[in-house]
N, C-alpha and C. Protein backbone atom coordinates (compact mmCIF):
# COMPACT_ATOMS: atom_id res chain seq x y z
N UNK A 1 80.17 241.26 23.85
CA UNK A 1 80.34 242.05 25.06
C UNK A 1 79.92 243.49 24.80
N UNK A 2 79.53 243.97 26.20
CA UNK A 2 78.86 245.25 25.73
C UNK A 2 80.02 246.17 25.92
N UNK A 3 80.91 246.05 26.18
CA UNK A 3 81.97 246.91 26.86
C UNK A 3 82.59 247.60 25.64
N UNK A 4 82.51 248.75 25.22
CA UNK A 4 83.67 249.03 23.86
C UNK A 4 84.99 249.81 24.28
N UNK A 5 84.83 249.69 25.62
CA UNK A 5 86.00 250.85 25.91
C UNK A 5 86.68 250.71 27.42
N UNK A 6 87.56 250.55 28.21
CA UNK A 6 88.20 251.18 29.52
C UNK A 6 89.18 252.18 29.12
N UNK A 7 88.83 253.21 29.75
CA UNK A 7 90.23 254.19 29.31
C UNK A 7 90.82 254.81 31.04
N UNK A 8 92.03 254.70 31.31
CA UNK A 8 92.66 255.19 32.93
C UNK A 8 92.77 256.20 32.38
N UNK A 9 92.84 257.00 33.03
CA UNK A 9 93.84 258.44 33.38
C UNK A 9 94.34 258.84 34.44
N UNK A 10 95.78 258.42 34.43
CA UNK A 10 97.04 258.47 35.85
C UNK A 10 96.50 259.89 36.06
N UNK A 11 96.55 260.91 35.43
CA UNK A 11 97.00 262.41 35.44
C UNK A 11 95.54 262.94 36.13
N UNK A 12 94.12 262.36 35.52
CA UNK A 12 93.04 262.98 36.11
C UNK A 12 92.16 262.05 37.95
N UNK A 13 93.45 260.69 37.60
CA UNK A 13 93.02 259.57 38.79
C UNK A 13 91.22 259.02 38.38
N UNK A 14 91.14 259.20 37.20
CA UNK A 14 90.00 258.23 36.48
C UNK A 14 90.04 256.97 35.79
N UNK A 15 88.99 256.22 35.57
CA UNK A 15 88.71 255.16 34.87
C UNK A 15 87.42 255.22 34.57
N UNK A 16 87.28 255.34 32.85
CA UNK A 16 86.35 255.08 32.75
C UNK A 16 85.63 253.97 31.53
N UNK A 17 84.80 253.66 31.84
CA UNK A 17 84.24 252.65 31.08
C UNK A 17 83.18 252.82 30.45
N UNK A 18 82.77 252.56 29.16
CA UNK A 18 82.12 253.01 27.79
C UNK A 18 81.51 251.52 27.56
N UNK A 19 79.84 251.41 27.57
CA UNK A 19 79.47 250.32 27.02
C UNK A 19 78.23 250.79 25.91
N UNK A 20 77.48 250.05 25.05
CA UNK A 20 76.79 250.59 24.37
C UNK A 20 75.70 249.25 24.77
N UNK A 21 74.27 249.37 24.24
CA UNK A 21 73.16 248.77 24.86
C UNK A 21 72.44 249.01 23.09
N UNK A 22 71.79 248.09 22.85
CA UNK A 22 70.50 248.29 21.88
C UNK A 22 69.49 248.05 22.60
N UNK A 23 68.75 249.24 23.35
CA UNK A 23 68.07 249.03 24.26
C UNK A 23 67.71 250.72 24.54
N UNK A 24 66.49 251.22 24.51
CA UNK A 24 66.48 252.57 24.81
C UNK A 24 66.87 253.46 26.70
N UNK A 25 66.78 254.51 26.47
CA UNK A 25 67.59 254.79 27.37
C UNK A 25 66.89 254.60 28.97
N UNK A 26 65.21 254.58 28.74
CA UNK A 26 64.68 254.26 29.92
C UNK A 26 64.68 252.95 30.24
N UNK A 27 65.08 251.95 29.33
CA UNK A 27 65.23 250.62 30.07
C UNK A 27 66.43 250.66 30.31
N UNK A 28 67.42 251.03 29.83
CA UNK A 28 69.06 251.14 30.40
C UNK A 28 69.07 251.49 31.90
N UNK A 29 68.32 252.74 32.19
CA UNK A 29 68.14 253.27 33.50
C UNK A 29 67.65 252.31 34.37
N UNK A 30 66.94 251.31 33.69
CA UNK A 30 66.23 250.35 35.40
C UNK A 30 67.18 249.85 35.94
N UNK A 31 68.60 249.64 34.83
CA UNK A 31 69.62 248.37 35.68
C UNK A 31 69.86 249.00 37.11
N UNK A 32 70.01 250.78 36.89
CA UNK A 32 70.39 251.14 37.99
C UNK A 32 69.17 251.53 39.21
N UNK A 33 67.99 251.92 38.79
CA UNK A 33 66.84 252.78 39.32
C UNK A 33 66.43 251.64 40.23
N UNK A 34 66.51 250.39 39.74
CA UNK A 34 65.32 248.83 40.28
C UNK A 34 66.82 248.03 40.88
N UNK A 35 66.60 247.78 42.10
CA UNK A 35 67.18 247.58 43.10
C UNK A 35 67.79 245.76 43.07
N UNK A 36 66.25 245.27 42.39
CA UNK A 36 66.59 243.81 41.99
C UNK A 36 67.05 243.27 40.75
N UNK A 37 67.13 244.45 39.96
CA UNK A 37 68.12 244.67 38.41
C UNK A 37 69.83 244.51 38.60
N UNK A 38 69.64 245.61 39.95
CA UNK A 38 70.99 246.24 40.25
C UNK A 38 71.73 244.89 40.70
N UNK A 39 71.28 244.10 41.25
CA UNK A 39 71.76 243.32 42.11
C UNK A 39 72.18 241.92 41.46
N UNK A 40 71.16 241.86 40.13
CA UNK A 40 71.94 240.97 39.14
C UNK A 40 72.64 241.24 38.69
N UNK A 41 73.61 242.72 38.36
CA UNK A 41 75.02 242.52 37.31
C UNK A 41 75.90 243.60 38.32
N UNK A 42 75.45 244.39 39.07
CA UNK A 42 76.47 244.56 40.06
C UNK A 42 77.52 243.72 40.69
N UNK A 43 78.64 243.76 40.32
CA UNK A 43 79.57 242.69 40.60
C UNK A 43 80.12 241.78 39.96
N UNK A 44 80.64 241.38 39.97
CA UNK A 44 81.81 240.05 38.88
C UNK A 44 80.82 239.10 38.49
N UNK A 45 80.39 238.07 37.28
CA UNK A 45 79.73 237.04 37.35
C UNK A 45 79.52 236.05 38.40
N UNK A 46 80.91 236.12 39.27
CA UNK A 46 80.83 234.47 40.08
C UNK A 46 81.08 235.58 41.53
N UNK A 47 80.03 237.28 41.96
CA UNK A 47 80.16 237.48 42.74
C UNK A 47 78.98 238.32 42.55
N UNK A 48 78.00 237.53 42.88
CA UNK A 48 76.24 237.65 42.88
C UNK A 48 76.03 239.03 43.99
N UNK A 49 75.49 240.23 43.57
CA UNK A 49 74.96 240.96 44.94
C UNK A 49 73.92 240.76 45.57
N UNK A 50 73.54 241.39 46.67
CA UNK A 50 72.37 241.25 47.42
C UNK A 50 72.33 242.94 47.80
N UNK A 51 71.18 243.24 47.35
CA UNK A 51 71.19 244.83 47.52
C UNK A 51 69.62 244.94 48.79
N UNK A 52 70.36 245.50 49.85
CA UNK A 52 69.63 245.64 51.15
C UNK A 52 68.82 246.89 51.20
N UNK A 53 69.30 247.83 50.68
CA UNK A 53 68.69 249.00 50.86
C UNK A 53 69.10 250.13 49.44
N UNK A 54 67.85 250.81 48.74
CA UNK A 54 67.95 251.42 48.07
C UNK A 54 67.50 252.43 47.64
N UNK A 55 68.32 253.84 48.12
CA UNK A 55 67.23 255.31 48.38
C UNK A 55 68.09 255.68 46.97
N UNK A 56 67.95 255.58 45.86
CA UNK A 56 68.30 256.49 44.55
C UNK A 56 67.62 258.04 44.63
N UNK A 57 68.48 258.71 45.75
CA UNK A 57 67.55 260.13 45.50
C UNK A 57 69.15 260.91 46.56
N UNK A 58 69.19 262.30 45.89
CA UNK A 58 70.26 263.05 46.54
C UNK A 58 70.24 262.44 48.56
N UNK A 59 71.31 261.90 48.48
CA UNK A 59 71.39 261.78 50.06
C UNK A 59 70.96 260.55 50.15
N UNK A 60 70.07 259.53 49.60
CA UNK A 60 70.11 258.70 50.00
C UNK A 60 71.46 257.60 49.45
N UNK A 61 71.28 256.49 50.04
CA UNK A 61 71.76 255.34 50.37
C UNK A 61 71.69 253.93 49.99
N UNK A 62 72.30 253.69 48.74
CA UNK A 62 72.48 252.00 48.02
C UNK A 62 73.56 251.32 49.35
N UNK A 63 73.34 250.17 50.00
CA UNK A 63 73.81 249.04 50.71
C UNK A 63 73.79 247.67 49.95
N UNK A 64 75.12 246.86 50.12
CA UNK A 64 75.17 245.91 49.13
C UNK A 64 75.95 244.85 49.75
N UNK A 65 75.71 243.70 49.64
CA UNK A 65 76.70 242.61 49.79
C UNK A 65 77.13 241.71 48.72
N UNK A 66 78.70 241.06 48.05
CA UNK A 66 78.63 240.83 47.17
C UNK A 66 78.72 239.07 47.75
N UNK A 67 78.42 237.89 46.83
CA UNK A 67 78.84 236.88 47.76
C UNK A 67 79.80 236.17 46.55
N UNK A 68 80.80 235.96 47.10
CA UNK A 68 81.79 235.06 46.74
C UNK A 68 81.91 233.51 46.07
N UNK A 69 82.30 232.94 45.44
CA UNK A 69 82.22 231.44 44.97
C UNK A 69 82.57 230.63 46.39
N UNK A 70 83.49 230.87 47.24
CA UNK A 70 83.42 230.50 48.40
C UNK A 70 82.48 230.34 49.52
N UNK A 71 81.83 231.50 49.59
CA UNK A 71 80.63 232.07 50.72
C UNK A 71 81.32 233.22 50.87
N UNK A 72 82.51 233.77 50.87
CA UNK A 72 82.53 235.06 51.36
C UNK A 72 82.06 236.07 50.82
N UNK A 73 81.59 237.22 51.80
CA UNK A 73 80.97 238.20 51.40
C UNK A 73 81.36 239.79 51.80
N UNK A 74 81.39 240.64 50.60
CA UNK A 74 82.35 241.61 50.79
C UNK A 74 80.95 242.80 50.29
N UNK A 75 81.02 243.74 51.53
CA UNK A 75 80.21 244.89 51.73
C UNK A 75 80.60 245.81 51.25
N UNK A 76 79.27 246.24 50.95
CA UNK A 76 79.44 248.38 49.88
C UNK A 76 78.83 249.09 50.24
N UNK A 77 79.15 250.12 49.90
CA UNK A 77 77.82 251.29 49.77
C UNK A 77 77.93 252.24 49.32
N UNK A 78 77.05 253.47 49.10
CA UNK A 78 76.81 254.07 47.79
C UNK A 78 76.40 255.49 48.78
N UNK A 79 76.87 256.61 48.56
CA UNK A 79 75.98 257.89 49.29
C UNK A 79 75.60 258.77 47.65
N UNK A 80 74.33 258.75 47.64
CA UNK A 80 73.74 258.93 46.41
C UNK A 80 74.01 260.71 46.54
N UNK A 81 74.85 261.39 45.18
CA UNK A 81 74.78 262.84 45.52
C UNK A 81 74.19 263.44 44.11
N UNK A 82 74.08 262.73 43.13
CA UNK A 82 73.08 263.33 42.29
C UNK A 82 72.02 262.38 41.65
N UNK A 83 71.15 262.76 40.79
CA UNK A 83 70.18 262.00 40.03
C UNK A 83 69.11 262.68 39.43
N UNK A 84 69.76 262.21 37.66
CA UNK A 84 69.35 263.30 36.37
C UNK A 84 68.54 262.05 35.92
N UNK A 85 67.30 261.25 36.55
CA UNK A 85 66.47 260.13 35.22
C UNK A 85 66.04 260.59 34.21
N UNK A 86 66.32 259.97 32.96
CA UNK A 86 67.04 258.33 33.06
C UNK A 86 68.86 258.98 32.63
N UNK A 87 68.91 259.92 32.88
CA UNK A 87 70.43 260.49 32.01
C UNK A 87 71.66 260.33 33.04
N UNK A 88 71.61 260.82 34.40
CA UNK A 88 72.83 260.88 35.27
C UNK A 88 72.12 260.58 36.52
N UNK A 89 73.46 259.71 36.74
CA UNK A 89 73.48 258.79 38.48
C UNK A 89 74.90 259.28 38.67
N UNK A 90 75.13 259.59 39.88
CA UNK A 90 76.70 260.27 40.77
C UNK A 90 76.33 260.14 42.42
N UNK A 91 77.37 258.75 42.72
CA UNK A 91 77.62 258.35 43.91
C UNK A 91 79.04 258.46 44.19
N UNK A 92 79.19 258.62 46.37
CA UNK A 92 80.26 258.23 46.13
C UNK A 92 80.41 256.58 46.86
N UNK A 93 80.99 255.95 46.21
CA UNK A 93 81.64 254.70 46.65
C UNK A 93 82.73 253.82 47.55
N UNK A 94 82.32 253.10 48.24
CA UNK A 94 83.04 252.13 49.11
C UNK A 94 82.88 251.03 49.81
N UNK A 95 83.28 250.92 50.54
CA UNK A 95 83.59 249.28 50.86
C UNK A 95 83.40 249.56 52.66
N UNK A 96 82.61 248.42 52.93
CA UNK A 96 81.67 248.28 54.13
C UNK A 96 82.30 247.13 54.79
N UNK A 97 82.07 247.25 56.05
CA UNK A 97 82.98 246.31 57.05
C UNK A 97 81.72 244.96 57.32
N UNK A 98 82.08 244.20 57.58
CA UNK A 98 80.89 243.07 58.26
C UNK A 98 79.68 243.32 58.69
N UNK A 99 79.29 244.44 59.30
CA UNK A 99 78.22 245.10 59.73
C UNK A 99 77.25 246.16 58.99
N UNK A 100 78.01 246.24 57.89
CA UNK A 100 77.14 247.17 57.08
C UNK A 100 78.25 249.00 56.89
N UNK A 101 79.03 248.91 58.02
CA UNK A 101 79.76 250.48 58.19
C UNK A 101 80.70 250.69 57.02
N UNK A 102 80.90 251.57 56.66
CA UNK A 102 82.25 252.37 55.84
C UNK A 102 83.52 251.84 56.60
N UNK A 103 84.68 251.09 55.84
CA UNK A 103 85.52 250.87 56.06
C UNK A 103 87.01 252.02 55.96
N UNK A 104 87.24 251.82 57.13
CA UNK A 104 88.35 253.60 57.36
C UNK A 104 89.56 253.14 56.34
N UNK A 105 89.95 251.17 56.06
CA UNK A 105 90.87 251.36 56.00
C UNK A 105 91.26 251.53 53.93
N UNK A 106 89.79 251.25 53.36
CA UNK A 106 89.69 251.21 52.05
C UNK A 106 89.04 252.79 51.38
N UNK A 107 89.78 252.73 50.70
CA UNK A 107 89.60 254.34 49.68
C UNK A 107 88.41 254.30 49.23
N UNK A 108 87.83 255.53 49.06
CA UNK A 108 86.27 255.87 48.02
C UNK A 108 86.49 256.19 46.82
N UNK A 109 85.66 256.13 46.38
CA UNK A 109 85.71 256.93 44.75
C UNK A 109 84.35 257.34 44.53
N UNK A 110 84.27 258.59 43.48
CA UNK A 110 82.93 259.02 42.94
C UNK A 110 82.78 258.38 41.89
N UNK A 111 81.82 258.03 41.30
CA UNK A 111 81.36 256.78 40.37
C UNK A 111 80.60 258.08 39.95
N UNK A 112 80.18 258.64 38.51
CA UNK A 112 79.58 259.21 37.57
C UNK A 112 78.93 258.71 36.52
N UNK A 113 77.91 258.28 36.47
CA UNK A 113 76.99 257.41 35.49
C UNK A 113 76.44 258.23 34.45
N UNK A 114 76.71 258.16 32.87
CA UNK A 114 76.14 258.85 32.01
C UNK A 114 75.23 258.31 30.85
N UNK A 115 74.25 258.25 30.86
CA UNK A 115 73.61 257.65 29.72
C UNK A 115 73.21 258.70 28.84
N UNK A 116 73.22 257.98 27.37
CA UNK A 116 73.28 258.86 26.42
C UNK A 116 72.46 258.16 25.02
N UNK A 117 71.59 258.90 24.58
CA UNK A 117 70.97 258.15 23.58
C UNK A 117 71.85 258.06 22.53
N UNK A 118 71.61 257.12 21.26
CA UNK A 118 72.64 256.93 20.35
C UNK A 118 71.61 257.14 18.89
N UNK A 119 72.70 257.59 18.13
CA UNK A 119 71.89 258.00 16.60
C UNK A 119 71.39 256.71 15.92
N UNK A 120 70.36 256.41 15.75
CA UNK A 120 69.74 255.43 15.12
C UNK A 120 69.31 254.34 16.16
N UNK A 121 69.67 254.66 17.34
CA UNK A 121 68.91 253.64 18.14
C UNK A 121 69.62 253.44 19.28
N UNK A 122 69.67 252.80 20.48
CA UNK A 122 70.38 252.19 21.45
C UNK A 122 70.80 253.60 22.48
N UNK A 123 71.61 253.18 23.55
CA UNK A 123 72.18 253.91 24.52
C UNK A 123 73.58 253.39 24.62
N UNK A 124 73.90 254.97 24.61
CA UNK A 124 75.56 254.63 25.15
C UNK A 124 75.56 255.14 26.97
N UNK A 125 76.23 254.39 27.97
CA UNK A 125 76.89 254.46 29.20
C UNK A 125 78.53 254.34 29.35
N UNK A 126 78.56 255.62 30.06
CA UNK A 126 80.12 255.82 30.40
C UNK A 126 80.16 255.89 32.13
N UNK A 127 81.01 254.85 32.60
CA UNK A 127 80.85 255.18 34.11
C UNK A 127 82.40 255.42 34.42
N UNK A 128 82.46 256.30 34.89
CA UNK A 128 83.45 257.13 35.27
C UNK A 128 83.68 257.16 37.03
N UNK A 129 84.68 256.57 37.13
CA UNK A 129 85.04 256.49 38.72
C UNK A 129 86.42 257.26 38.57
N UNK A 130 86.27 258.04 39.54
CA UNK A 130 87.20 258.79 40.18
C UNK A 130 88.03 259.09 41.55
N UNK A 131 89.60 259.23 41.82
CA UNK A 131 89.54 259.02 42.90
C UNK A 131 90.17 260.18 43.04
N UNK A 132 90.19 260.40 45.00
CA UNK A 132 90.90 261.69 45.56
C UNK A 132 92.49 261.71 45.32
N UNK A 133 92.94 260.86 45.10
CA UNK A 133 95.01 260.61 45.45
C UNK A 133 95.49 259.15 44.48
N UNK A 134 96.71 259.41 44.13
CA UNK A 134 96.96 258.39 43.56
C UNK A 134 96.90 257.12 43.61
N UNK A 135 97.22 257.44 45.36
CA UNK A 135 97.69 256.01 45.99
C UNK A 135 96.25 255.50 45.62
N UNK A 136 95.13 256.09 46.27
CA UNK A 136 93.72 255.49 46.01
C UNK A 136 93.43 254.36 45.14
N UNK A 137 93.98 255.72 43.81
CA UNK A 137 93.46 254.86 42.33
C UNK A 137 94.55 253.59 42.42
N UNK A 138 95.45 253.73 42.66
CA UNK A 138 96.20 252.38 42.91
C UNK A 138 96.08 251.15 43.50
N UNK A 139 95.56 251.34 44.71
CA UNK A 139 95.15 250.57 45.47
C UNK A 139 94.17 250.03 45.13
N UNK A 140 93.02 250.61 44.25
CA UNK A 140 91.81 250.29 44.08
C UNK A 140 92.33 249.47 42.45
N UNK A 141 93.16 250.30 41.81
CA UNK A 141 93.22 248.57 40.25
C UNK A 141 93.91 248.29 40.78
N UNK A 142 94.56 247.67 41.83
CA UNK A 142 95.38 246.84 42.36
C UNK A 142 94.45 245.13 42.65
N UNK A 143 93.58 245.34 43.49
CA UNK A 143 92.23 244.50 43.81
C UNK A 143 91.66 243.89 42.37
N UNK A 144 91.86 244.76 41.41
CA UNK A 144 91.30 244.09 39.57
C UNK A 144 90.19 244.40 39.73
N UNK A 145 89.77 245.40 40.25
CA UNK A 145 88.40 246.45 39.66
C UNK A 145 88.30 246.72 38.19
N UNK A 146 89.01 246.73 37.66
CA UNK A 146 89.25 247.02 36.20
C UNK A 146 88.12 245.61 35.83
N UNK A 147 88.95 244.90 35.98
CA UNK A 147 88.59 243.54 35.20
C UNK A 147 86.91 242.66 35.69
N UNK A 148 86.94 243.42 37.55
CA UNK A 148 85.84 242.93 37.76
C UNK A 148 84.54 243.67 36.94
N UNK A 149 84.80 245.43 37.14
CA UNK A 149 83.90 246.53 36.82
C UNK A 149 83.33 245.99 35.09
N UNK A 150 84.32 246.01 34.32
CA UNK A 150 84.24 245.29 33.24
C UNK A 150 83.37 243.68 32.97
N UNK A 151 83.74 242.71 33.86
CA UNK A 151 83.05 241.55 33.85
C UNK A 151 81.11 242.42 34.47
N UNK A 152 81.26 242.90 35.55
CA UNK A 152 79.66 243.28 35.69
C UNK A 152 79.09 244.02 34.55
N UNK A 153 79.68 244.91 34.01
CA UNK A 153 78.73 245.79 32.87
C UNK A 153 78.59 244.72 31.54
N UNK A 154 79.08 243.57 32.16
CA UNK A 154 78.96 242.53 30.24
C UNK A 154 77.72 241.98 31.24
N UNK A 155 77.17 241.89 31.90
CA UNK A 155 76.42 241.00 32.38
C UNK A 155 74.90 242.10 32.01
N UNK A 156 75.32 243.13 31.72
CA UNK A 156 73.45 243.92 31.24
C UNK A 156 73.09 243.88 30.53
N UNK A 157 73.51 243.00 28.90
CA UNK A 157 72.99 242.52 27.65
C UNK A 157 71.74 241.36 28.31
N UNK A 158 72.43 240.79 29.04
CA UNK A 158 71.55 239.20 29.25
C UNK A 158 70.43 239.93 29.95
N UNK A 159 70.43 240.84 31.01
CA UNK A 159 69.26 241.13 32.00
C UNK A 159 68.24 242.03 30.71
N UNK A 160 68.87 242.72 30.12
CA UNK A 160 68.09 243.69 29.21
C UNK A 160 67.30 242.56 28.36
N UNK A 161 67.90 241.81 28.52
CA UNK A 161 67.05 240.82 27.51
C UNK A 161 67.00 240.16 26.11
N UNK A 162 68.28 241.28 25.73
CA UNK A 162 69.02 241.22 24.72
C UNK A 162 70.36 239.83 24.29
N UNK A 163 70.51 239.62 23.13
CA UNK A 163 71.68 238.79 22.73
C UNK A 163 73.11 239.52 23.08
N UNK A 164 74.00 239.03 23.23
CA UNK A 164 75.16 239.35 23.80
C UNK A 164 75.74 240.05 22.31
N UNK A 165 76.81 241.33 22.22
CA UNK A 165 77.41 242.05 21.44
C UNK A 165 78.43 241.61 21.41
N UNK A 166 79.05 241.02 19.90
CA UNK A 166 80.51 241.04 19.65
C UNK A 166 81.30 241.60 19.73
């Protein structure tokens, strides 16, 4: 697994997650930059995305549907507010109603993407989600974002092309 790390912080209302890649840092960047990358490990293994629309540029707009082992399908989206290629991606995040809209009744978070080259080879990524209020961050590992966020970032060894990390 590529994952070496989740760390919370009650006190700063973060979570963040630390994976490492043997893989340099401009192919690390496509998972997020290439729309049909994104859409293979965005999301839980047994909750495939479909990414509709993808403006990776200040102001624009990632749209997403995830689909379920059932058929159900649960909507996102992304308001893109920075972008450092291939080093920093910073959105903020949430959850979309049937139609594609921002849902009033589910919390956002800013998602902070950091890639970082590593000494002797590979890239390290730390994605850092953050929320406005406690209740937020609560509500949101309540759902097992933890465990899903975690299951999607093990899924970018296989797309990179790479053997899976112990």
């Amino acid at each position: 697994m590529t994952v070496i790390s989740v760390v919370k912080d009650a006190d700063a209302r973060t979570m963040t997650i630390t994976a490492r890649f043997d893989a340099p840092i401009g192919r690390v960047w496509q998972v997020w930059s290439d729309p049909r990358q994104l859409e293979r490990w965005w999301g839980p293994p047994m909750y495939p995305a479909t990414v509709t629309e993808h403006d990776l540029a200040p102001g624009g707009t990632v749209a997403y549907a995830m689909t379920g082992p059932e058929g159900d399908r649960h909507r996102g989206w992304w308001r893109v507010r920075a972008v450092d290629p291939p080093r920093r991606l910073e959105f903020e995040d949430g959850f979309a109603d049937a139609d594609g809209n921002p849902s009033p009744d589910m919390p956002t978070a800013v998602i902070r993407v950091a890639l970082s080259e590593l000494a002797g080879g590979g890239t390290q990524m730390d994605i850092t989600t953050a929320w406005a209020s406690d209740e937020a961050m609560e509500q949101m590992l309540a759902t097992g974002m933890e465990a899903g966020m975690t299951a999607a970032v093990g899924q970018v060894d296989e797309l990179l092309g790479l053997p899976a990390q112990a």
